[in-house]
Protein backbone atom coordinates (compact mmCIF):
# COMPACT_ATOMS: atom_id res chain seq x y z
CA UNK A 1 31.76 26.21 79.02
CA UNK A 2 33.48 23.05 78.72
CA UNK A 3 34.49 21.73 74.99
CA UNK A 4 35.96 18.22 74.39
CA UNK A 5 38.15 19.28 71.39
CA UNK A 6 41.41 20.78 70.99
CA UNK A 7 41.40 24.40 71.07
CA UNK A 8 41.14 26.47 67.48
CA UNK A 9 39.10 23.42 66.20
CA UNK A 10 35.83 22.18 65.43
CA UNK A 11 32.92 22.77 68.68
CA UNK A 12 35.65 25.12 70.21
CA UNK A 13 34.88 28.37 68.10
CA UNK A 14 30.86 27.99 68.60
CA UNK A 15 31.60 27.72 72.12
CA UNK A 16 33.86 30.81 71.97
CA UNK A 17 31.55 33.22 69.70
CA UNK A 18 28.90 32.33 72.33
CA UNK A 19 31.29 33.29 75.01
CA UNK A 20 32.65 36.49 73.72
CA UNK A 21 29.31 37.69 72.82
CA UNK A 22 28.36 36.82 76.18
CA UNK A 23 31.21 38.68 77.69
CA UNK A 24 29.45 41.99 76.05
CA UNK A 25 26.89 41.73 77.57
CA UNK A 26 28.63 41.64 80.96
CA UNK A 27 28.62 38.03 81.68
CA UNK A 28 31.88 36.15 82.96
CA UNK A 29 32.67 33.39 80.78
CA UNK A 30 35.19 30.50 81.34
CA UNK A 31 35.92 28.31 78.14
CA UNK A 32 37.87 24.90 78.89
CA UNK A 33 39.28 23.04 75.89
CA UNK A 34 41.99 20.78 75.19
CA UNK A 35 45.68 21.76 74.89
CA UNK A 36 47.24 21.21 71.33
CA UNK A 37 50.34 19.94 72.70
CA UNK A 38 50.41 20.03 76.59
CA UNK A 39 50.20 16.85 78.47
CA UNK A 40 51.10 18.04 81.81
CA UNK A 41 50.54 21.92 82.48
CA UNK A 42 47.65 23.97 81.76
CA UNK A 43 47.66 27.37 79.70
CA UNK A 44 44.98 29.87 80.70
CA UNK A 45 44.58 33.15 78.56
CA UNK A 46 42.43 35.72 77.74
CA UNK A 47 40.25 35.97 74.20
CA UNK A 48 38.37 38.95 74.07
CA UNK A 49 37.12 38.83 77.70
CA UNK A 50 36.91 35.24 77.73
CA UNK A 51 39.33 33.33 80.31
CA UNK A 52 40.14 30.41 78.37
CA UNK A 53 41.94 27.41 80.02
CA UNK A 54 43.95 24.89 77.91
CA UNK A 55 43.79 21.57 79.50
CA UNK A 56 46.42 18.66 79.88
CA UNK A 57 45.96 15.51 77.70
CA UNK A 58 47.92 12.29 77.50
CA UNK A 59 46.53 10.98 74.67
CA UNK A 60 47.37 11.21 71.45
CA UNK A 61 46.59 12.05 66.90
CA UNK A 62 42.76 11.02 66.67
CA UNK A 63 42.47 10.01 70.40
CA UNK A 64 43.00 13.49 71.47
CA UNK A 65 39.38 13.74 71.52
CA UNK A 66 37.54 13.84 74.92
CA UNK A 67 38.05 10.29 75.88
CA UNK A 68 41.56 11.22 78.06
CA UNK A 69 40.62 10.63 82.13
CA UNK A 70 44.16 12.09 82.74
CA UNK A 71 42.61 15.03 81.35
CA UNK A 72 39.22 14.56 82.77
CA UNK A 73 40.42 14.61 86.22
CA UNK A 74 42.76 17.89 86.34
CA UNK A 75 39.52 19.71 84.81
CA UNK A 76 37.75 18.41 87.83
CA UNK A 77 40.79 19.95 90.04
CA UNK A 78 40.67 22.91 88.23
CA UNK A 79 37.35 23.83 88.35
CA UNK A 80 37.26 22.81 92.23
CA UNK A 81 38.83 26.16 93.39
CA UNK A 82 36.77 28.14 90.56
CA UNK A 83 33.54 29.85 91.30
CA UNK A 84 30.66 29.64 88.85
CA UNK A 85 26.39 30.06 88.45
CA UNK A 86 26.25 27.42 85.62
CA UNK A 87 28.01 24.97 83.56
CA UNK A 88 27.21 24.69 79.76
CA UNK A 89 29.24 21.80 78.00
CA UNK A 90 29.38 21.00 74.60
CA UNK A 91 28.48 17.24 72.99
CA UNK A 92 29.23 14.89 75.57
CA UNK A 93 32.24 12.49 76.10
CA UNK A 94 34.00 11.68 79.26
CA UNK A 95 36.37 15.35 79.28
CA UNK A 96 33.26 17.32 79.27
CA UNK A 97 30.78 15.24 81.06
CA UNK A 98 32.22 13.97 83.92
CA UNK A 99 33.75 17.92 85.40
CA UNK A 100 29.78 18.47 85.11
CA UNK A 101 28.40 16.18 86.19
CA UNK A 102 30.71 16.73 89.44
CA UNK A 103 29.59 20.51 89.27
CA UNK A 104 25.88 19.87 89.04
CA UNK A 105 26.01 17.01 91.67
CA UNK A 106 28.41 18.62 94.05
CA UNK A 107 28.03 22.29 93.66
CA UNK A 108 24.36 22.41 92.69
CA UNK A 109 25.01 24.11 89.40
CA UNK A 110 22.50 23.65 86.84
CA UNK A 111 23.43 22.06 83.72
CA UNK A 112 23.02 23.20 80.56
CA UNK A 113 23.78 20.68 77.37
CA UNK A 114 24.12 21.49 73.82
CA UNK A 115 24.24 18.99 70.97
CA UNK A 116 26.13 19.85 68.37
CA UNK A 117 26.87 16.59 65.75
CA UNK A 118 24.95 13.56 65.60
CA UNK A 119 28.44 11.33 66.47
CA UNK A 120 27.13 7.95 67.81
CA UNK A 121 25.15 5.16 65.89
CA UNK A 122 23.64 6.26 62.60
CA UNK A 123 25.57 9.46 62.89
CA UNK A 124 29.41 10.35 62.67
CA UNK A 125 31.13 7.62 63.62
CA UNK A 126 29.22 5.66 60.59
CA UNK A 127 31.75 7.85 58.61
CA UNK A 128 34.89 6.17 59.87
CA UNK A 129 37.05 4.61 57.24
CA UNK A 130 38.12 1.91 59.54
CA UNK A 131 35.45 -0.69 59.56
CA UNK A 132 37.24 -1.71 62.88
CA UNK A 133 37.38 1.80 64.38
CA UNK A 134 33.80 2.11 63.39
CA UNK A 135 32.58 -0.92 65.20
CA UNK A 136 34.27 -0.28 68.17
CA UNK A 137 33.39 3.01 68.83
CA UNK A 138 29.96 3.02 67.68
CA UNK A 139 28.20 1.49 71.02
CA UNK A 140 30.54 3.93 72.96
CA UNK A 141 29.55 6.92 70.91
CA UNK A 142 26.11 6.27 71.40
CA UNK A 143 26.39 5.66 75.08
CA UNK A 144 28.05 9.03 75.85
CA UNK A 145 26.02 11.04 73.35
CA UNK A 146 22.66 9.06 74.57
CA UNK A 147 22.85 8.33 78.38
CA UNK A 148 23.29 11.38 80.30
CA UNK A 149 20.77 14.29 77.68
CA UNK A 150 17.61 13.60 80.64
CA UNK A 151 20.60 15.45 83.55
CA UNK A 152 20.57 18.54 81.51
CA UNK A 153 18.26 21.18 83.34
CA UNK A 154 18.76 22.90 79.71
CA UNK A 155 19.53 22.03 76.62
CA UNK A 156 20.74 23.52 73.33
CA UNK A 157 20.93 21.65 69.29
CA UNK A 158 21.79 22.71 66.76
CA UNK A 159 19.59 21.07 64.07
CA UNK A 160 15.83 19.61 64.10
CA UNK A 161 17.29 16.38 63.47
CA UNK A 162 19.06 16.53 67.02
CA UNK A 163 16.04 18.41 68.25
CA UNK A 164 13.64 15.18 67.44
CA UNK A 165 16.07 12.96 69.00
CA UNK A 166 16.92 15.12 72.07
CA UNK A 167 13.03 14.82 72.60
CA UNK A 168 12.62 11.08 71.69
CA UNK A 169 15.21 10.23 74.91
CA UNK A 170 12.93 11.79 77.04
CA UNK A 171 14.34 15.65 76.97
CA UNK A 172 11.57 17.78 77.73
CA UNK A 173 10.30 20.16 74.62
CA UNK A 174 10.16 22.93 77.07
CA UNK A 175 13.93 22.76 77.88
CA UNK A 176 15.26 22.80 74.49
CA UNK A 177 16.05 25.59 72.45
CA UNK A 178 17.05 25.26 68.41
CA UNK A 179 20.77 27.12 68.34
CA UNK A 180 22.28 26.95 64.86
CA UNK A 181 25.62 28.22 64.42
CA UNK A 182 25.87 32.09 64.05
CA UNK A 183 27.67 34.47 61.12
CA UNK A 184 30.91 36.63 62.66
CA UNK A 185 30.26 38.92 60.56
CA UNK A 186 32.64 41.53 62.48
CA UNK A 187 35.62 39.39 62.23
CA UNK A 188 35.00 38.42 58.27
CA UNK A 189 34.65 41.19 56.45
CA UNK A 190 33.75 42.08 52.54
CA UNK A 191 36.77 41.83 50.59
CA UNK A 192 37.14 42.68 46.57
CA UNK A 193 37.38 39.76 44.76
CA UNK A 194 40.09 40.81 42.88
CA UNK A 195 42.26 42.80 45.11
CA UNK A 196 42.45 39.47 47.06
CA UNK A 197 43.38 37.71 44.34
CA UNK A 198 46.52 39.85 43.50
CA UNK A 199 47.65 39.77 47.21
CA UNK A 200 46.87 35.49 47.24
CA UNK A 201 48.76 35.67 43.84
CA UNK A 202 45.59 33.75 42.49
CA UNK A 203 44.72 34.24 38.70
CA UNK A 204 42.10 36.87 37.77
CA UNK A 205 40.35 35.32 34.77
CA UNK A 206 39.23 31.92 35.70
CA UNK A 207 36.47 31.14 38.28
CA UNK A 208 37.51 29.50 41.36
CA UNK A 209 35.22 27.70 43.91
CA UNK A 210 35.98 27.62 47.38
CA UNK A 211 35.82 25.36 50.46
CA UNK A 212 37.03 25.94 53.78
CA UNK A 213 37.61 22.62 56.31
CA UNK A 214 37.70 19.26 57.12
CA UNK A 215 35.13 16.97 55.47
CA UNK A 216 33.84 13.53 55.33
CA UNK A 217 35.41 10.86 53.34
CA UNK A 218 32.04 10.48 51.35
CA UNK A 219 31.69 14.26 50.97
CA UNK A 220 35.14 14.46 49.90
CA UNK A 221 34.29 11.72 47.22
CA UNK A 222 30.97 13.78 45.84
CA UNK A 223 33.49 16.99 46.14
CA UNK A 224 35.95 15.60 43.76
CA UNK A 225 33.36 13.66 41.38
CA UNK A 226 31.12 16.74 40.59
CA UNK A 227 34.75 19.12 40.19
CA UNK A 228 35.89 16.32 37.72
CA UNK A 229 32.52 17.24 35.81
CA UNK A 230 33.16 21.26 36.23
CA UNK A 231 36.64 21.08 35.27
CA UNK A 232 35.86 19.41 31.73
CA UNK A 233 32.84 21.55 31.26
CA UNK A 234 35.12 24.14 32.13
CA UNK A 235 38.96 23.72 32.04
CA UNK A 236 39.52 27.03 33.41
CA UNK A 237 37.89 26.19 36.09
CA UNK A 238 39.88 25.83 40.28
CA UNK A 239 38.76 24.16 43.11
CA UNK A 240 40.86 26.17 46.05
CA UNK A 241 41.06 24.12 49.44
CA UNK A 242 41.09 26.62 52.07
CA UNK A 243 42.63 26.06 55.70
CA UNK A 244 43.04 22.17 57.32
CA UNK A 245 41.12 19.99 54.54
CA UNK A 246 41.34 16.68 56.13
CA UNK A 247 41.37 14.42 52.49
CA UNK A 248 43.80 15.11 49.47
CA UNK A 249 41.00 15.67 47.30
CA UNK A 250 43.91 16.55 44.03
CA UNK A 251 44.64 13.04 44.45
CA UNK A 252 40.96 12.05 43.80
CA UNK A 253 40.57 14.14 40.49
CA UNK A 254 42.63 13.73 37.24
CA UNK A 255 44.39 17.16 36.83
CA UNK A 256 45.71 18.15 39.87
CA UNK A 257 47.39 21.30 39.28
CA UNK A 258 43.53 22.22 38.71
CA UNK A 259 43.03 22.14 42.51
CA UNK A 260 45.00 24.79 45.17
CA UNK A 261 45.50 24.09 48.91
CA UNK A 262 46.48 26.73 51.23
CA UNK A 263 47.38 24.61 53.98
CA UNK A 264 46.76 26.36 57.33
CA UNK A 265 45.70 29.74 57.00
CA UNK A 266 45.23 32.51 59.86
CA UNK A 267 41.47 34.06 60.67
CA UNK A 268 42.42 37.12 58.22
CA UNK A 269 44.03 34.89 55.62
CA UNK A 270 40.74 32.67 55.32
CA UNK A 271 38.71 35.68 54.78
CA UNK A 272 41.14 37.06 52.06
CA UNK A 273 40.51 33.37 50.14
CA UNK A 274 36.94 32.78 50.64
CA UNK A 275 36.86 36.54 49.03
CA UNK A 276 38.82 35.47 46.19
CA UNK A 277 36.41 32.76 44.97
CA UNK A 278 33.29 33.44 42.80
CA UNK A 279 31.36 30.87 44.99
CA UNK A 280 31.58 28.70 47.55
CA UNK A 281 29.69 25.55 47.69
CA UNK A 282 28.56 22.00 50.51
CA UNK A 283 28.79 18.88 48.93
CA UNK A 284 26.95 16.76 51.65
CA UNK A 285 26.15 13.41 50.92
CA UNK A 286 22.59 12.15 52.49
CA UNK A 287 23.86 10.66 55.43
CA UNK A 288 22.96 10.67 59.30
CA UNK A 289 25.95 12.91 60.04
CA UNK A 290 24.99 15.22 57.81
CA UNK A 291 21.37 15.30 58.96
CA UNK A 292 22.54 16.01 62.36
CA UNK A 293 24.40 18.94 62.51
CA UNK A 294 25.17 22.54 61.17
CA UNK A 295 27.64 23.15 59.09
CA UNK A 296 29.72 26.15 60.26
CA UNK A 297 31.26 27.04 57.04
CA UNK A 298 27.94 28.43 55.37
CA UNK A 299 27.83 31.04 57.72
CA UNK A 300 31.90 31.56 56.43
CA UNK A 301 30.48 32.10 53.23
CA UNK A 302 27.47 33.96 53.66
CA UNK A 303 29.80 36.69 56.03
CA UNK A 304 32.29 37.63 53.19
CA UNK A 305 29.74 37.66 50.82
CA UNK A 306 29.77 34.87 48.80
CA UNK A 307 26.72 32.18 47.36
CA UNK A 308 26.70 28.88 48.42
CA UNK A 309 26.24 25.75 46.14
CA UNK A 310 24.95 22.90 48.67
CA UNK A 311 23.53 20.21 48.54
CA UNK A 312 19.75 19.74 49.95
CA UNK A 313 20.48 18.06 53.01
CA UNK A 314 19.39 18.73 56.64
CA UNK A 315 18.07 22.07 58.02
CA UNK A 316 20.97 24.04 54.96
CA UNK A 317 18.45 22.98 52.17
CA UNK A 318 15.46 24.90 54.43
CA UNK A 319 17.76 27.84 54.94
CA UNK A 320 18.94 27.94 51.37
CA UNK A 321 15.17 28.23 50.43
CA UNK A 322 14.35 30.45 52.83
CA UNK A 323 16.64 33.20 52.37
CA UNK A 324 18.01 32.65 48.83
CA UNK A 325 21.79 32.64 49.40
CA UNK A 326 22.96 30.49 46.91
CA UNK A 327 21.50 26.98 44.82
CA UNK A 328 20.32 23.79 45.99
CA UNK A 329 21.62 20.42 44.06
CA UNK A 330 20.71 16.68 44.53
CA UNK A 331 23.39 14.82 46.41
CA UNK A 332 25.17 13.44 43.10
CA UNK A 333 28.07 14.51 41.41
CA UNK A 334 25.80 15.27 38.32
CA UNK A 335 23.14 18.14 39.60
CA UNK A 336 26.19 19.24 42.04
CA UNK A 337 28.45 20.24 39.19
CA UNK A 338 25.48 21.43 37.18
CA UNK A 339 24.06 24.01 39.71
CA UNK A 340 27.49 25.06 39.83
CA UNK A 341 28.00 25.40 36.62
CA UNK A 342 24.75 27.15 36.07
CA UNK A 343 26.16 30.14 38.60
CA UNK A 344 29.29 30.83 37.02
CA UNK A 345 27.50 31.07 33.60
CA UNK A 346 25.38 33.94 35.50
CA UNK A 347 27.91 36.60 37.45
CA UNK A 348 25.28 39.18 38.03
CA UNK A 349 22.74 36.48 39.35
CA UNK A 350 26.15 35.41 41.63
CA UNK A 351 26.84 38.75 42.73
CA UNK A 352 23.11 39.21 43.96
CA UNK A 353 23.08 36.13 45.52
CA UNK A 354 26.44 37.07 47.31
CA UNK A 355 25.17 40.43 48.45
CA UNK A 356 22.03 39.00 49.64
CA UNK A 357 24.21 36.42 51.94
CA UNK A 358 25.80 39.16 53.29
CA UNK A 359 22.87 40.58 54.47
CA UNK A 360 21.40 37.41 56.14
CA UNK A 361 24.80 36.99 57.70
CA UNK A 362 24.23 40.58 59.28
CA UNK A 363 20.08 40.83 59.82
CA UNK A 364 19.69 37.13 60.67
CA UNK A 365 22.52 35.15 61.38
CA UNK A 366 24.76 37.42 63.41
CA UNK A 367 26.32 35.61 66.60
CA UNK A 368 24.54 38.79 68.43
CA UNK A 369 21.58 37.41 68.21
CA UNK A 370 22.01 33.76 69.04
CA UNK A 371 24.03 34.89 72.30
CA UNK A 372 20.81 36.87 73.30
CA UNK A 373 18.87 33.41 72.68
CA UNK A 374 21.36 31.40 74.87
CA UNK A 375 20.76 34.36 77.28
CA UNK A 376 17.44 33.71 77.73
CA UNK A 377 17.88 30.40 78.32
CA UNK A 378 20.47 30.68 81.24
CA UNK A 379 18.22 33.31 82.69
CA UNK A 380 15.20 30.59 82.89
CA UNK A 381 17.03 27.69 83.71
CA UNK A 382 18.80 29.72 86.34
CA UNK A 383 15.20 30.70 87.94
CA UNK A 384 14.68 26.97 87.85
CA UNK A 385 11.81 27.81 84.96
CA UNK A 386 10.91 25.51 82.05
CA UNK A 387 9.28 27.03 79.22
């Protein structure tokens, strides 16, 4: 499995649940990622059965992001001497592309491709503050994400709106298989509320709402514009900004001290916050990148129990309805802050909803059962089957 991103972030951990889940069931699993800080050695270790290798890259801050061909070629080394039956990367820029394409053309491995964000034109990189950045790297974006999708003998996305484009570039329907993000619902566990909160030395009598991660600038905007409405329905009321949260969002509201941030937190530390909070909630604007991907942290939320306030965007708003784990809201500040608003005035309805996420983490959403899927797809793409 080869990931373009620096390890302990972003594509990295659905590439690793896959992997260790995998590894149970007696597979051998290799996960190659980026080194945080290494530009010249590589660091291989093991994760729960999984032989992960830490790769060398020159570059560096934002460009530390699968474009390095330092990096690109020691992979290639690397994997020369390494023995494998398949080679599964994930999203597709030049550190993750170009050691498979030199496996599948050299070694005869099939190739298995997963889309996981919509990041060329019309997706991610439409996001990008810079309107230079954004022009530049838009036509380059698109090319990687676009050009090489017809190589993959298999291929995996992780939303319908990736699914509809995988097949409009000419990916057969037979080779794809619909792989959202799955619920670790053995490493988060169900916490008390308020025995978390006395550890976290967080008050116990005003609700807090929780949100784990980085975010869009846009999202971040919608975040802080539907809290502003919360917070004077409700002056009580904290916003708590769990882990790396990529935009000061206190600086975008008018009472700061009204908002917490953790700063980096461990794996045990997140689950002790998200426990502390009364809800959890998506503010996604209606935008392309949204559309096209999954958003990990739902299946954070649903794990240790919690509802969800989202916004109705993408394949959440179908899941939402489905299995009733939190509210829906229309992408504005307004119906955002109201849905919220509308769950903390209802604990008990909160608490079900919580419970019932809990269970959909465990019955539906459990990484278990999407490792199985990816199973069956390595098994038929290995027998040279499409389906």
């Amino acid at each position: 499995m080869l990931v373009f991103v620096v390890a302990r972030k972003g594509a990295y951990w659905r590439a690793l649940h896959f992997a260790r889940h995998l590894v149970q069931r007696g597979h051998r699993v290799t996960l190659m990622a980026m080194s945080p800080q290494n530009r010249f050695r590589f660091r291989v270790c093991q994760n729960k059965g999984v032989t992960v290798v830490e790769t060398p890259d020159l570059l560096w801050g934002p460009l530390r992001s699968g474009w390095d061909l330092w990096d690109s070629l020691w992979r290639v080394l690397w994997l020369r001497g390494q023995v494998f039956d398949l080679v599964h990367v994930f999203d597709a820029r030049p550190t993750v592309l170009l050691p498979a394409l030199y496996l599948q053309s050299r070694r005869q491995l099939p190739l298995v491709m997963d889309w996981g964000d919509w990041l060329g034109c019309g997706g991610s990189v439409e996001e990008r503050v810079n309107p230079i950045v954004r022009m530049v790297l838009r036509p380059v974006e698109t090319f990687f994400e676009e050009r090489f999708r017809t190589k993959a003998d298999g291929t995996t996305v992780i939303c319908s709106t990736l699914l509809g484009k995988a097949i409009a570039l000419g990916v057969s329907p037979d080779t794809i298989v619909l792989l959202q993000d799955g619920a670790d619902v053995d490493g988060l566990k169900l916490l008390d509320r308020d025995t978390c909160r006395r550890e976290l030395g967080l008050p116990l009598d005003v609700p807090i709402i929780g949100f784990v991660g980085a975010i869009f600038y846009r999202d971040a905007q919608l975040m802080a514009h539907a809290f502003e409405q919360i917070h004077a329905a409700m002056p009580c009321a904290r916003l708590l900004l769990i882990g790396y949260v990529n935009f000061f969002i206190e600086d975008m509201v008018k009472t700061q001290e009204a908002v917490i941030r953790t700063g980096f937190v461990d794996y045990a530390m997140m689950n002790r916050y998200l426990s502390a909070c009364d809800l959890c909630w998506l503010p996604l604007c209606d935008s392309g990148a949204n559309r096209g991907r999954w958003p990990m942290k739902l299946n954070d939320y649903m794990s240790v129990g919690r509802p969800t306030v989202a916004t109705a965007v993408g394949d959440v708003a179908r899941v939402m309805q489905k299995y009733k784990v939190g509210l829906l809201a229309r992408d504005t500040p307004q119906d955002l802050a109201q849905q919220v608003l509308r769950l903390l005035a209802d604990p008990e309805h909160c608490v079900y909803l919580g419970r019932n996420a809990r269970r959909v983490a465990e019955d539906v959403f459990d990484w278990r059962f999407r490792a199985v899927e990816l199973e069956v797809l390595y098994d038929k793409v290995l027998l040279g089957k499409h389906f």
